[in-house]
Each structure stands twice: as structure tokens, then as C-alpha cells.
Protein backbone atom coordinates (compact mmCIF):
# COMPACT_ATOMS: atom_id res chain seq x y z
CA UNK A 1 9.33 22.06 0.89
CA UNK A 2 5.75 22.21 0.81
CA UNK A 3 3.77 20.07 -1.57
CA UNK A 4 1.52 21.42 -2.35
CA UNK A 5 1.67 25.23 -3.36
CA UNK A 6 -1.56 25.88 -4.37
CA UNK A 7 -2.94 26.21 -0.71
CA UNK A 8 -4.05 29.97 -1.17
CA UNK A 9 -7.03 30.61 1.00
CA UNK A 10 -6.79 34.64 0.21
CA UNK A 11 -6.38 33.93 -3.61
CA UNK A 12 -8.73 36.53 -5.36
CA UNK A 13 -8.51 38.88 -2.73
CA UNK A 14 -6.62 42.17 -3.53
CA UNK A 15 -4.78 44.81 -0.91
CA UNK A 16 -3.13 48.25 -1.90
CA UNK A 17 -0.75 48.53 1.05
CA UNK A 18 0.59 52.32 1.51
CA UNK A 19 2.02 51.78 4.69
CA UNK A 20 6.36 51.80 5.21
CA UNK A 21 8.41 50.25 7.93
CA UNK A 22 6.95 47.61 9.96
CA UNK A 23 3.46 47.73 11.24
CA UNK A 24 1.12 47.90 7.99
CA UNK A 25 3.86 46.23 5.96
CA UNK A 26 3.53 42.97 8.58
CA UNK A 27 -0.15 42.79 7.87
CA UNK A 28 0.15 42.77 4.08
CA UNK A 29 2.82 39.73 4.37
CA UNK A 30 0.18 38.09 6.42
CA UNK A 31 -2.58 38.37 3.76
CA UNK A 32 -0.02 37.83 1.04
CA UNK A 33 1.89 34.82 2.37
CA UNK A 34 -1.61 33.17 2.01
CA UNK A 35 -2.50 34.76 -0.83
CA UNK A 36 -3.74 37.74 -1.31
CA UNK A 37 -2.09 40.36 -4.29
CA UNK A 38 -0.63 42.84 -2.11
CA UNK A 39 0.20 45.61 -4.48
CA UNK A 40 2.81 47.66 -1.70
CA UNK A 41 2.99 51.71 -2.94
CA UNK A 42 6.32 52.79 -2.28
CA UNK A 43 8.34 56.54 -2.57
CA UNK A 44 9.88 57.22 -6.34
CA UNK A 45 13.93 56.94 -5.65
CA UNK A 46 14.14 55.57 -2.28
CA UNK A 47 10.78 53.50 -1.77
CA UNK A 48 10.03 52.40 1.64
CA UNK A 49 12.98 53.36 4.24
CA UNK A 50 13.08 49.80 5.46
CA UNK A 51 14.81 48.89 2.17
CA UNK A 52 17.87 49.91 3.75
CA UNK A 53 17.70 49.48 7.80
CA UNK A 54 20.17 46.71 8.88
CA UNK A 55 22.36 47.01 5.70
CA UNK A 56 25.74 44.99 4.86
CA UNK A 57 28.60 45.60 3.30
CA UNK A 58 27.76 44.79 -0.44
CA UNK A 59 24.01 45.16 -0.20
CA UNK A 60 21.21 47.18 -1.34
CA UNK A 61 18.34 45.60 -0.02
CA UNK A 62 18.07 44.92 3.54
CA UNK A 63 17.27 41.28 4.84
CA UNK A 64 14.45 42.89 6.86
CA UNK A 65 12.72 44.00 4.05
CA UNK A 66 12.66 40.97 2.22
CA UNK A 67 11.44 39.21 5.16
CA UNK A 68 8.29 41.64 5.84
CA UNK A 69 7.77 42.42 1.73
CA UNK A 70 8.17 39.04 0.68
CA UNK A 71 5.10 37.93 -1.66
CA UNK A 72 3.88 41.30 -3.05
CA UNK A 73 4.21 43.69 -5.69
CA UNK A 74 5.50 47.08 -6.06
CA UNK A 75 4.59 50.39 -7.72
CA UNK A 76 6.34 53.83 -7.25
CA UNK A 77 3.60 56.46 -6.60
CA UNK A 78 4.07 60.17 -5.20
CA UNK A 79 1.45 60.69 -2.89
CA UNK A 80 2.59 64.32 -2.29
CA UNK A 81 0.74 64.74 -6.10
CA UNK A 82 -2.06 65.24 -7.08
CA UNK A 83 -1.43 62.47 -9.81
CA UNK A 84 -0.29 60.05 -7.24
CA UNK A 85 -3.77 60.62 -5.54
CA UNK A 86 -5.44 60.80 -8.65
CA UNK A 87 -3.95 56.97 -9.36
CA UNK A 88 -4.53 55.41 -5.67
CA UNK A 89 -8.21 56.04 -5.98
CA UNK A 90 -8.33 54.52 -9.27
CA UNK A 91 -6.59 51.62 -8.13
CA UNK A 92 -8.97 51.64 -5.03
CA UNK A 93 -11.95 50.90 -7.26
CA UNK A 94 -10.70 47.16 -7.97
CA UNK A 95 -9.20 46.06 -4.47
CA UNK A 96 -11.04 44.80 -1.40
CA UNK A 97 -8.15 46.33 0.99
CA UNK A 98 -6.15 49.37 1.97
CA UNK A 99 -3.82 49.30 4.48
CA UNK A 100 -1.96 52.37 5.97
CA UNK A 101 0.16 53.58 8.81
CA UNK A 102 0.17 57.39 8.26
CA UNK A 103 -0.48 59.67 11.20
CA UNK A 104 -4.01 60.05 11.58
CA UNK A 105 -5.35 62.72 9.02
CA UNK A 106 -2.71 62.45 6.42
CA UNK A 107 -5.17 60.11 4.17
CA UNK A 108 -7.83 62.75 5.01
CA UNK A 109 -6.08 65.56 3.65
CA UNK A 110 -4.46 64.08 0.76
CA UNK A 111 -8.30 63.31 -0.14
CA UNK A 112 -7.66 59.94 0.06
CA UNK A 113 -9.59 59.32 3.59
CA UNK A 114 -12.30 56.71 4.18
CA UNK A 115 -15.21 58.09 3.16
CA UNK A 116 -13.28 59.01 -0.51
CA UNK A 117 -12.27 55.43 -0.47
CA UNK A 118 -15.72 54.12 0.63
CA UNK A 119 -17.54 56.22 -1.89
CA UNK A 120 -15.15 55.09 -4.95
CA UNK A 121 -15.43 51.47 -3.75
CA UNK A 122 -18.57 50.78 -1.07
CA UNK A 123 -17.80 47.96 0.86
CA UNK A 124 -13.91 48.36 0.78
CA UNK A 125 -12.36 47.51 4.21
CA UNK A 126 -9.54 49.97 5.62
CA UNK A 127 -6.92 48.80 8.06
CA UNK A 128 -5.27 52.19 9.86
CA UNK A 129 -2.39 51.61 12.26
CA UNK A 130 -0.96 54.47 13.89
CA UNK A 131 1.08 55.22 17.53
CA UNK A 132 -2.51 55.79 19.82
CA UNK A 133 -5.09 55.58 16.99
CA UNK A 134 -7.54 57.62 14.87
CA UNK A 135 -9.31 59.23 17.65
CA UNK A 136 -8.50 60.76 21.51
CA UNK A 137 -6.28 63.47 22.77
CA UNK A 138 -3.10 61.56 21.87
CA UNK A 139 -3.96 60.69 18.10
CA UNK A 140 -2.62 63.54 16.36
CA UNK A 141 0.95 62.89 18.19
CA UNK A 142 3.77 61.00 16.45
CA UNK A 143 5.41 57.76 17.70
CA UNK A 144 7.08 54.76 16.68
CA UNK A 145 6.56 51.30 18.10
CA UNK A 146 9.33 52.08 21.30
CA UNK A 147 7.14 54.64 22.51
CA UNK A 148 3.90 52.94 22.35
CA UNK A 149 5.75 49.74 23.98
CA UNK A 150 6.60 51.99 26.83
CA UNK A 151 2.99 53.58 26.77
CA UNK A 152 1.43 50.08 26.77
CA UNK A 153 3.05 48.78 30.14
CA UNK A 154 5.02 46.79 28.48
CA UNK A 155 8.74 48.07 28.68
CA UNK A 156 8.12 48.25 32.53
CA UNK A 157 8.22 44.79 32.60
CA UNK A 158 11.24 44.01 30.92
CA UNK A 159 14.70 43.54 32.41
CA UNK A 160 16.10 43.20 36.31
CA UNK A 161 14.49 45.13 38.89
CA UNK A 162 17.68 47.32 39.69
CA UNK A 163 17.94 48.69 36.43
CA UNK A 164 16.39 50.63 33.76
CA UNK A 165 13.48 49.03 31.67
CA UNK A 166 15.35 47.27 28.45
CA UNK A 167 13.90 46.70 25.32
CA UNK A 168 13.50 43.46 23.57
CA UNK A 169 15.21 42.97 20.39
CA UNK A 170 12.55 42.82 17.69
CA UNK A 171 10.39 45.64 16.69
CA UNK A 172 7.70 43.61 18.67
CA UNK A 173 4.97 46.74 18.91
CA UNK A 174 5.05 47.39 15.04
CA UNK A 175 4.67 43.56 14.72
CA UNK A 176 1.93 42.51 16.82
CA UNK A 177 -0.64 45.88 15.59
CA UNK A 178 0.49 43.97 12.35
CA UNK A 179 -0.92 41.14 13.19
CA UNK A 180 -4.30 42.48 15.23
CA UNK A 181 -4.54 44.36 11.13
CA UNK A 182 -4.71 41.22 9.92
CA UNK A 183 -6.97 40.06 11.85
CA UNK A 184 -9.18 42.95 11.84
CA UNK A 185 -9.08 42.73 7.88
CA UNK A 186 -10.39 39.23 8.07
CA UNK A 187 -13.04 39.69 10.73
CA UNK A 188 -14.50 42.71 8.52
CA UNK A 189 -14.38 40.33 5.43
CA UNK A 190 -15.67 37.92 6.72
CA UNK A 191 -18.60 39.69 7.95
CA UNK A 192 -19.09 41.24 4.32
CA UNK A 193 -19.16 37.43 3.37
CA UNK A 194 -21.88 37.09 5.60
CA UNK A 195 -23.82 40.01 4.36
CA UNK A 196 -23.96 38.74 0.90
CA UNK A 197 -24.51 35.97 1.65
CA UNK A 198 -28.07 37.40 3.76
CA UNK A 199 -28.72 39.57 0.63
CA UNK A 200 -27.60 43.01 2.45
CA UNK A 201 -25.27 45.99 1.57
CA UNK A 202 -21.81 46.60 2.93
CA UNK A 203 -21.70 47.14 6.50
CA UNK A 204 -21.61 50.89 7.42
CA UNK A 205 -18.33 52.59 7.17
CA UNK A 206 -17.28 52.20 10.84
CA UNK A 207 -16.97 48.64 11.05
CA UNK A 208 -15.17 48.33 8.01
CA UNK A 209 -12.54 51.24 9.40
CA UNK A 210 -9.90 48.57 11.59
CA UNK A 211 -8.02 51.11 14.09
CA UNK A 212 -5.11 49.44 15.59
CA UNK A 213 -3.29 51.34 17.67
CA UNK A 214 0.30 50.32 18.55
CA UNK A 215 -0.23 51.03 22.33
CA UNK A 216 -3.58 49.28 22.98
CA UNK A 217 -2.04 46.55 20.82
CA UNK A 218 0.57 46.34 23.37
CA UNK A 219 -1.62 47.19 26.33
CA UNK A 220 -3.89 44.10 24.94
CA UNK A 221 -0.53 41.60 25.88
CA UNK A 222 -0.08 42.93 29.48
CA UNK A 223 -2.80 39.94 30.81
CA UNK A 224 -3.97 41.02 34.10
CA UNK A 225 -2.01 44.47 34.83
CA UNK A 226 -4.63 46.47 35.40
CA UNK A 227 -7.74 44.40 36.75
CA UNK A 228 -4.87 43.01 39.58
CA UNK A 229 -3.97 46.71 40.25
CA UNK A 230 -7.32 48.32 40.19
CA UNK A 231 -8.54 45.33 42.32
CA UNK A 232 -5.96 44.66 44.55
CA UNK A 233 -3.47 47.28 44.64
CA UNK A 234 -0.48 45.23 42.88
CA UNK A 235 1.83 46.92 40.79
CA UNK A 236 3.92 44.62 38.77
CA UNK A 237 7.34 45.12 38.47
CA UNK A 238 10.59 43.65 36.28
CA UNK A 239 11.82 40.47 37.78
CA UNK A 240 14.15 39.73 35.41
CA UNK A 241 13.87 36.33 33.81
CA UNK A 242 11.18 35.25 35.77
CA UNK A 243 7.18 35.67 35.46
CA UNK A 244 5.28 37.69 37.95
CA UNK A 245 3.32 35.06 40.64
CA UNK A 246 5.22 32.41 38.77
CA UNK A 247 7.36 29.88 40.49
CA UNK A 248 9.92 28.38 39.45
CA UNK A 249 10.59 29.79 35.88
CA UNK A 250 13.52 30.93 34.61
CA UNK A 251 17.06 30.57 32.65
CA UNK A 252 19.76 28.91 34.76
CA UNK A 253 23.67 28.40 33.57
CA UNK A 254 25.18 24.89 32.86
CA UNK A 255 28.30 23.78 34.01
CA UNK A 256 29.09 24.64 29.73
CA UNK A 257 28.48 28.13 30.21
CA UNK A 258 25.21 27.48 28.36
CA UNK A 259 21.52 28.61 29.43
CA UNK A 260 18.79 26.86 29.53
CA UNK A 261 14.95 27.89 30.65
CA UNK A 262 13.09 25.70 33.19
CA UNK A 263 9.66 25.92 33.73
CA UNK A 264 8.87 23.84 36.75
CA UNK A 265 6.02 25.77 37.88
CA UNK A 266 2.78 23.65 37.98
CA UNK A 267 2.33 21.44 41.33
CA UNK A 268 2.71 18.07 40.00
CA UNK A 269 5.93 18.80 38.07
CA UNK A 270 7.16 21.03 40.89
CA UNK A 271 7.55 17.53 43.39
CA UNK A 272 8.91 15.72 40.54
CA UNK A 273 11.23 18.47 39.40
CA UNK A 274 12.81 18.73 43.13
CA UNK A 275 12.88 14.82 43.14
CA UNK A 276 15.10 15.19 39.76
CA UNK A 277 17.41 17.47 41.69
CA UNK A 278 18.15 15.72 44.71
CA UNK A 279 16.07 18.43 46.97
CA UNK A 280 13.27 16.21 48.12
CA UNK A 281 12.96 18.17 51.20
CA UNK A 282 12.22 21.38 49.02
CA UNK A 283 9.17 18.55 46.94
CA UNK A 284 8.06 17.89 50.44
CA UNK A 285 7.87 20.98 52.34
CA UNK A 286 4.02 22.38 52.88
CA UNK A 287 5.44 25.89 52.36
CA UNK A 288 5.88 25.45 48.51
CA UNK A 289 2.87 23.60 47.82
CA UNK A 290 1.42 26.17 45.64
CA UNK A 291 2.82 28.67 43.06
CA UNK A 292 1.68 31.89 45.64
CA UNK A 293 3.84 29.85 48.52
CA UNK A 294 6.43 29.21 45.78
CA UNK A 295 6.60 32.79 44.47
CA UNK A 296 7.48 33.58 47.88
CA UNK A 297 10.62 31.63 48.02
CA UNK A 298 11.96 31.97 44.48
CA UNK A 299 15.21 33.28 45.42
CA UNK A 300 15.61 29.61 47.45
CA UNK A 301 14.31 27.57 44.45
CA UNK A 302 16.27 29.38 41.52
CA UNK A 303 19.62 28.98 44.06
CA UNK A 304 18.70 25.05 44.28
CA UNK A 305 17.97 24.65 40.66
CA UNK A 306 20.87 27.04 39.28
CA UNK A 307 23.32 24.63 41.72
CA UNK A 308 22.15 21.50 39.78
CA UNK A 309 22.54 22.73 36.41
CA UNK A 310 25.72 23.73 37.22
CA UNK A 311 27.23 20.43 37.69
CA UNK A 312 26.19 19.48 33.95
CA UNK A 313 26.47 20.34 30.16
CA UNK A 314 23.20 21.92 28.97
CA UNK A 315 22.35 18.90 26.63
CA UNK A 316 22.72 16.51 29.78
CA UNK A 317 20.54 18.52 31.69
CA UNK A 318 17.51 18.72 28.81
CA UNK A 319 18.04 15.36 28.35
CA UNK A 320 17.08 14.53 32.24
CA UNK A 321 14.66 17.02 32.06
CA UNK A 322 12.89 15.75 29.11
CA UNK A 323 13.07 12.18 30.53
CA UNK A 324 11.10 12.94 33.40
CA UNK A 325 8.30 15.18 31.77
CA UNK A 326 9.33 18.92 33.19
CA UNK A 327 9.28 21.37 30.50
CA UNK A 328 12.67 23.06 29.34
CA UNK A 329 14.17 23.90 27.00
CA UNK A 330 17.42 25.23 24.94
CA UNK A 331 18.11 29.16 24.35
CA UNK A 332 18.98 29.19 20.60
CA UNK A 333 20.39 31.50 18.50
CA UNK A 334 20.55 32.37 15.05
CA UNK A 335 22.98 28.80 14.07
CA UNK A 336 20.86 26.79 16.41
CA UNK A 337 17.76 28.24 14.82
CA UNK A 338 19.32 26.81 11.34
CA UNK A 339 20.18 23.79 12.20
CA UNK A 340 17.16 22.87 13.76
CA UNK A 341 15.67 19.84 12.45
CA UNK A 342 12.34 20.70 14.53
CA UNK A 343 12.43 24.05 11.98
CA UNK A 344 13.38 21.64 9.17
CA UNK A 345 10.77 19.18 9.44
CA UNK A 346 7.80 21.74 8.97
CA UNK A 347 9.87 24.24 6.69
CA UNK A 348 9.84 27.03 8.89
CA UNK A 349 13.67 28.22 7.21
CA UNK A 350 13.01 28.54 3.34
CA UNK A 351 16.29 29.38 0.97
CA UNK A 352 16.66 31.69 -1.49
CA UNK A 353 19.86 32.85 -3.56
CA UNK A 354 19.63 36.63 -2.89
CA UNK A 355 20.70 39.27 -6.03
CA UNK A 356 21.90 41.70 -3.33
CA UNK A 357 23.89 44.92 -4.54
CA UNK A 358 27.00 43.59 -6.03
CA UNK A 359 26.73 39.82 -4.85
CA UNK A 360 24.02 37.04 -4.91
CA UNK A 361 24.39 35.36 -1.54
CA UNK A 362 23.35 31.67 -2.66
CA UNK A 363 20.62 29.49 -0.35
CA UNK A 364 19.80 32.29 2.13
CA UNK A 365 17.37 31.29 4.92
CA UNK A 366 13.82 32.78 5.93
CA UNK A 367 11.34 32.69 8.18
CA UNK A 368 8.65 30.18 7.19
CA UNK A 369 4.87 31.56 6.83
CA UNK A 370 2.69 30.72 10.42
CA UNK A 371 0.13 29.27 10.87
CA UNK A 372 0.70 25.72 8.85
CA UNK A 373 -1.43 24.40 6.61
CA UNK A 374 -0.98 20.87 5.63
CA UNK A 375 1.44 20.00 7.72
CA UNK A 376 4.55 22.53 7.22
CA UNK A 377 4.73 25.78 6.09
CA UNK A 378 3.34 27.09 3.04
CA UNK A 379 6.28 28.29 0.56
CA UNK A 380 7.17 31.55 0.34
CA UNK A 381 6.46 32.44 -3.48
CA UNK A 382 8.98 35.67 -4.19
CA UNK A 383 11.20 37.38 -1.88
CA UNK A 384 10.71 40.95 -1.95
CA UNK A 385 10.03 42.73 -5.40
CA UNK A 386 12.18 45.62 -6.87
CA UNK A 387 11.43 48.72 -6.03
CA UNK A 388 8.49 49.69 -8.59
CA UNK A 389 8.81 46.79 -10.91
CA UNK A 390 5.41 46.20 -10.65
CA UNK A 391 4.40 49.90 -11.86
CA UNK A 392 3.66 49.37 -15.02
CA UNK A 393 2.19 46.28 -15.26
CA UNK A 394 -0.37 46.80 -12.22
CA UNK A 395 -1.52 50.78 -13.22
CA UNK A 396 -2.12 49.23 -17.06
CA UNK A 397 -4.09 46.03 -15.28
CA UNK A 398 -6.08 47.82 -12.72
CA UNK A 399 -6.10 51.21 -13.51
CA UNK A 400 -6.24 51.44 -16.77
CA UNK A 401 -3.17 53.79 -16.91
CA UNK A 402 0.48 54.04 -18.88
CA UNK A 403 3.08 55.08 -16.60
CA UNK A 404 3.42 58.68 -16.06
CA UNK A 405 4.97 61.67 -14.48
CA UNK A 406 4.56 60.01 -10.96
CA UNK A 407 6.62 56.99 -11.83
CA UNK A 408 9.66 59.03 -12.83
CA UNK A 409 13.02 58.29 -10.41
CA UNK A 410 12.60 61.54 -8.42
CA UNK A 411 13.82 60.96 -5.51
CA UNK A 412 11.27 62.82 -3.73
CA UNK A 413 10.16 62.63 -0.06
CA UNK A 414 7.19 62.80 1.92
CA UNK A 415 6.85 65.81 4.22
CA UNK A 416 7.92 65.37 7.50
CA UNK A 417 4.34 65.60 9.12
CA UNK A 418 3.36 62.76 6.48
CA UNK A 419 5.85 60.56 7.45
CA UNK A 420 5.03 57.04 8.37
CA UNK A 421 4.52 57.18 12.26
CA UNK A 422 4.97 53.51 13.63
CA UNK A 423 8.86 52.12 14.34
């Protein structure tokens, strides 16, 4: 573990995070895993739904959920009431950050929009994330992160050219708009940094206002899609395991039944890769001196290389591999994952003993926070909270309130055109 747990670079800083699900909720772990109070609003009765997406026998809070709400706080507010409103902007007064993932206009007309927030509290910065973003002819239309991965160019891409675009199997949209919040949130603070620092005011409203929309973050992943189509005429399609203009690259089966990924693509290691495989003629031959030539033949090279693997164990194979410099690597799942010492050494797997339902799973693994800082990962300081056990103690701390009304186990629901839009 981590010595040294006071490595808090956010400390002081304070988010109220209204978003559910995924995309707003990833950016709030970011800023809390280093630091921040993230104070996460959640539904009376049934809180955020992702409390109970991916649910086991014997459990009431979903592994998911502690992995994306680890680190904050939480307080049950109705935001259908005025009361719940009324208690949002007070807490908005004494925070530096709001985070949301509402379709665009739901803020607005529960009178809890920017320019209500900005007047309570100038200089507050306001991460939105929603399916196509605040503004165009798209923004008012719902859509969770599968539908902006498809609108981004992205789900073209993935699978084998024969059959129907796949999907991966994370929530990958949600998570990277997460992440560009995050990073919006810091580039505005930092700039308001600046400004005090030059004697000015906040910056104007519209810089402080971070727009992430899922598509365009997954549009902003897609490299060169469009400047090689608008400029040349290419259309990328799926090739599988490989990479587009990339040769070789790609998984090949051991003589184990294991995969493992090669990436022999670079000239140098390309001649010294063939050499390793007995196919000097292929290291030699003038028509694969360059990944364009290579691309060309990649059906030849991934039959050469997938015959080679085949005559050995996977570890026999990486262990050649890594001998002679060419980069590879295992495909590991969830057991190889926790018994990596790589993970290990840096504490990217941090245990907990989970109070789940009607069990406590003892010395349960999670994801470590990213970046490091000092050398491993930074610990984790509280799984996810409760939902609302916070309530009281935040409203009478920041707000200046006793629980009321909107704190009551009610079970109520947000209307359907309210609804949290990113998936």
C-alpha cells in the first residue's frame, strides 16, 4: 500500500456531483480519488440506478458502483421539489464544482441552470455531459453512451469485417467524456488560479461551462478518420484484431490454446521478428520493407506468425519474444489481472472486506487510482458511501440546514424526460 496517504493535490476543493450512471459519476471519482469532497446527490429510496446494475446473488450494492463512487459522500435530495432545488443552490454557494449529466435543459428548468448557479456562486465551474451536447440540432435528443459510440465512428471499427459492428465490453463512451470532465474541470480551475493570481474576476460564464459530449468525446479517439477520408478518399473499415495501415499486429493462438498479441510492426523489429521465426526470406524481401508494403500482405505475415506460435505454449513464446526486444504480450483476464505482480508492485488492486446485502465478502479487489504519484497508486480512502449517509451531516455543514421533507425514504423518481441521458 501506499505510504504515504496524504498525497491529496485536490484537498480543499469541493464538487456537488448530480449526475447517475457512468459519465459524470467517472469524473467525480477522478477529482475525488485525489482529493476533492465530492458530495454525490442521489434519488430518496433508490439513489443512483447504478447501485444495482451487475447485481449478485446476496448483494445490494453493485461492484460497479463502488468502483465509480468510491471516495465521496452522499445525500438524498428530490430534485423534482422545489425544496430539493431550494437546497442544491444553497449547497452551490460553498463548492467550486457541479457536475451533471441531465439532458440538456433539465438544470435550466428546474432553475438550477448556469447562470442561477453562476449568480449564487460567481466563479463556480460547471461540467455538463450529455449524448451530443448543450447546443446543435441533436442536443435536445436522448442517448446513452452505445449510441454516441456508434455516432462517433467508433463502433464501425470494431469487430471482423464480415460481420456486424460489436461492441467492446466496458461502458467506454460514458468513461472517456468522464475523463475529458475532468479534465475540463481542471483546465477551468486552473485558469481561475491564474486570474487571481493577475488580480482579475472569474472568467465569463462560457469558459467556465465544460460541454462534453459523449459523441465528440468518442469522435476525438478516431485519430485520422476523417482528415484521411476527406483527403484521400479512405474509408476505414473493421479488420478485426488488427490496426488499419498497421502491419503486423495482432492476437495469434499458441499451441496451449492461449492468445497472445504481437506487435511486430516497426521496420527494425519487423527483420528481427521474421529472423525469430525462421522466415528470413519474409525479413529480407524488398516488398515488406515498410508498414504500407506490409499492410499489403498481412494475410501472408499473420499465416507465418500464427504457424510459429502454434508450435509453442504462450509463456514460451513471450519468453522468446521478450528476449529478442519485439513487443508482446499476454491477454489476461480477470485471475491473471489478480495475480499480477506488475499490478501488485504499484498497487493498482486495493482490498476491501465488502458489507454487501446479507454477506461481507472479505479482501475484495479494486481498481487502483491512475495516474501514480509517488511511485504506486494512491489508496483508495472509502469504498462507496451508503445511500444518503452523508445527508445530514453535509446540509447542517454547508447549508446550514436540518434534514427535512426531501430526505424522507420516498421512493420517488425522476420524470422520464429528466432522466439521466448517458449509458
Amino acid at each position: 500500500m501506499h505510504t504515504n496517504a496524504k498525497i491529496a493535490p485536490l484537498k480543499g476543493v469541493r464538487v456537488l456531483e448530480l449526475g447517475n450512471f457512468i459519465a459524470a459519476p467517472t469524473a467525480g471519482r477522478m477529482l475525488a480519488d485525489f482529493g476533492a469532497e465530492v458530495i454525490k446527490v442521489e434519488r430518496p429510496g433508490t439513489g443512483d440506478e447504478l447501485r444495482s446494475w451487475r447485481l449478485h446473488p446476496g448483494s445490494t450494492t453493485s461492484m460497479l458502483f463502488h468502483t465509480i463512487n468510491r471516495n465521496k459522500k452522499s445525500i438524498t435530495l428530490d430534485l423534482r421539489t422545489e425544496e430539493g432545488r431550494d437546497t442544491v443552490r444553497a449547497l452551490a454557494a460553498d463548492c467550486d464544482v457541479i457536475l451533471e449529466n441531465f439532458r440538456p435543459g433539465t438544470i435550466e428548468r428546474w432553475g438550477i441552470g448556469p447562470d442561477v448557479l453562476d449568480e449564487i456562486n460567481p466563479g463556480i465551474v460547471i461540467g455538463r455531459i450529455s449524448a451530443f451536447g448543450q447546443t446543435g440540432p441533436l442536443s435536445s435528443r436522448p442517448g446513452f453512451a452505445a449510441v454516441a459510440e456508434a455516432m462517433g465512428g467508433f463502433r464501425n471499427l470494431v469487430g471482423d469485417p464480415d460481420r456486424a459492428p460489436v461492441r467492446v465490453g466496458v461502458s467506454i463512451g460514458d468513461s472517456i467524456a468522464g475523463v475529458y470532465a475532468a479534465y475540463g474541470v481542471m483546465m477551468a480551475m486552473f485558469q481561475r488560479e491564474q486570474r487571481r493570481g493577475a488580480g482579475l474576476g472569474p472568467a465569463p460564464l462560457e469558459e467556465r461551462v465544460i460541454d462534453v459530449a459523449l459523441n465528440e468525446a468518442m469522435f476525438s479517439m478516431m485519430e485520422s478518420l476523417i482528415p484521411d477520408y476527406q483527403a484521400h478518399g479512405v474509408v476505414r473499415e473493421r479488420v478485426g484484431g488488427r490496426m488499419e495501415g498497421i502491419a503486423p499486429t495482432n492476437a495469434y493462438v499458441c499451441a496451449d490454446g492461449k492468445s497472445v498479441v504481437i506487435a511486430g510492426n516497426a521496420d527494425a523489429i519487423f527483420v528481427r521478428f521474421m529472423g525469430i521465426i525462421g522466415r528470413r526470406d519474409l525479413a529480407g524481401d524488398p516488398g515488406l520493407a515498410t508498414n504500407n508494403l506490409r499492410w499489403e500482405r498481412r494475410d501472408e505475415l499473420d499465416a507465418a506468425i500464427g504457424a510459429w506460435t502454434a508450435t509453442m505454449p504462450a509463456d514460451e513464446v513471450l519468453d522468446i519474444l521478450d528476449d529478442a526486444g519485439v513487443p508482446s504480450g499476454p491477454i489476461y483476464t480477470a485471475e491473471d489481472i489478480s495475480e499480477s505482480p506488475q499490478y501488485a508492485a504499484r498497487d493498482m488492486i486495493q482490498k476491501f472486506d465488502v458489507a454487501d446485502g446479507e454477506q461481507t465478502v472479505e479482501g475484495v479487489g479494486f481498481p487502483g487510482i491512475v495516474p501514480v504519484l509517488g511511485g504506486a497508486s494512491l489508496p483508495i480512502r472509502t469504498l462507496a458511501p451508503q445511500l444518503g449517509q452523508d445527508t445530514e451531516a453535509v446540509l447542517a455543514a454547508y447549508a446550514g440546514l436540518a434534514p427535512r421533507g426531501q430526505l424522507d425514504d420516498t421512493k420517488t423518481q425522476l420524470d422520464d424526460d429528466s432522466k439521466v441521458e448517458t449509458r
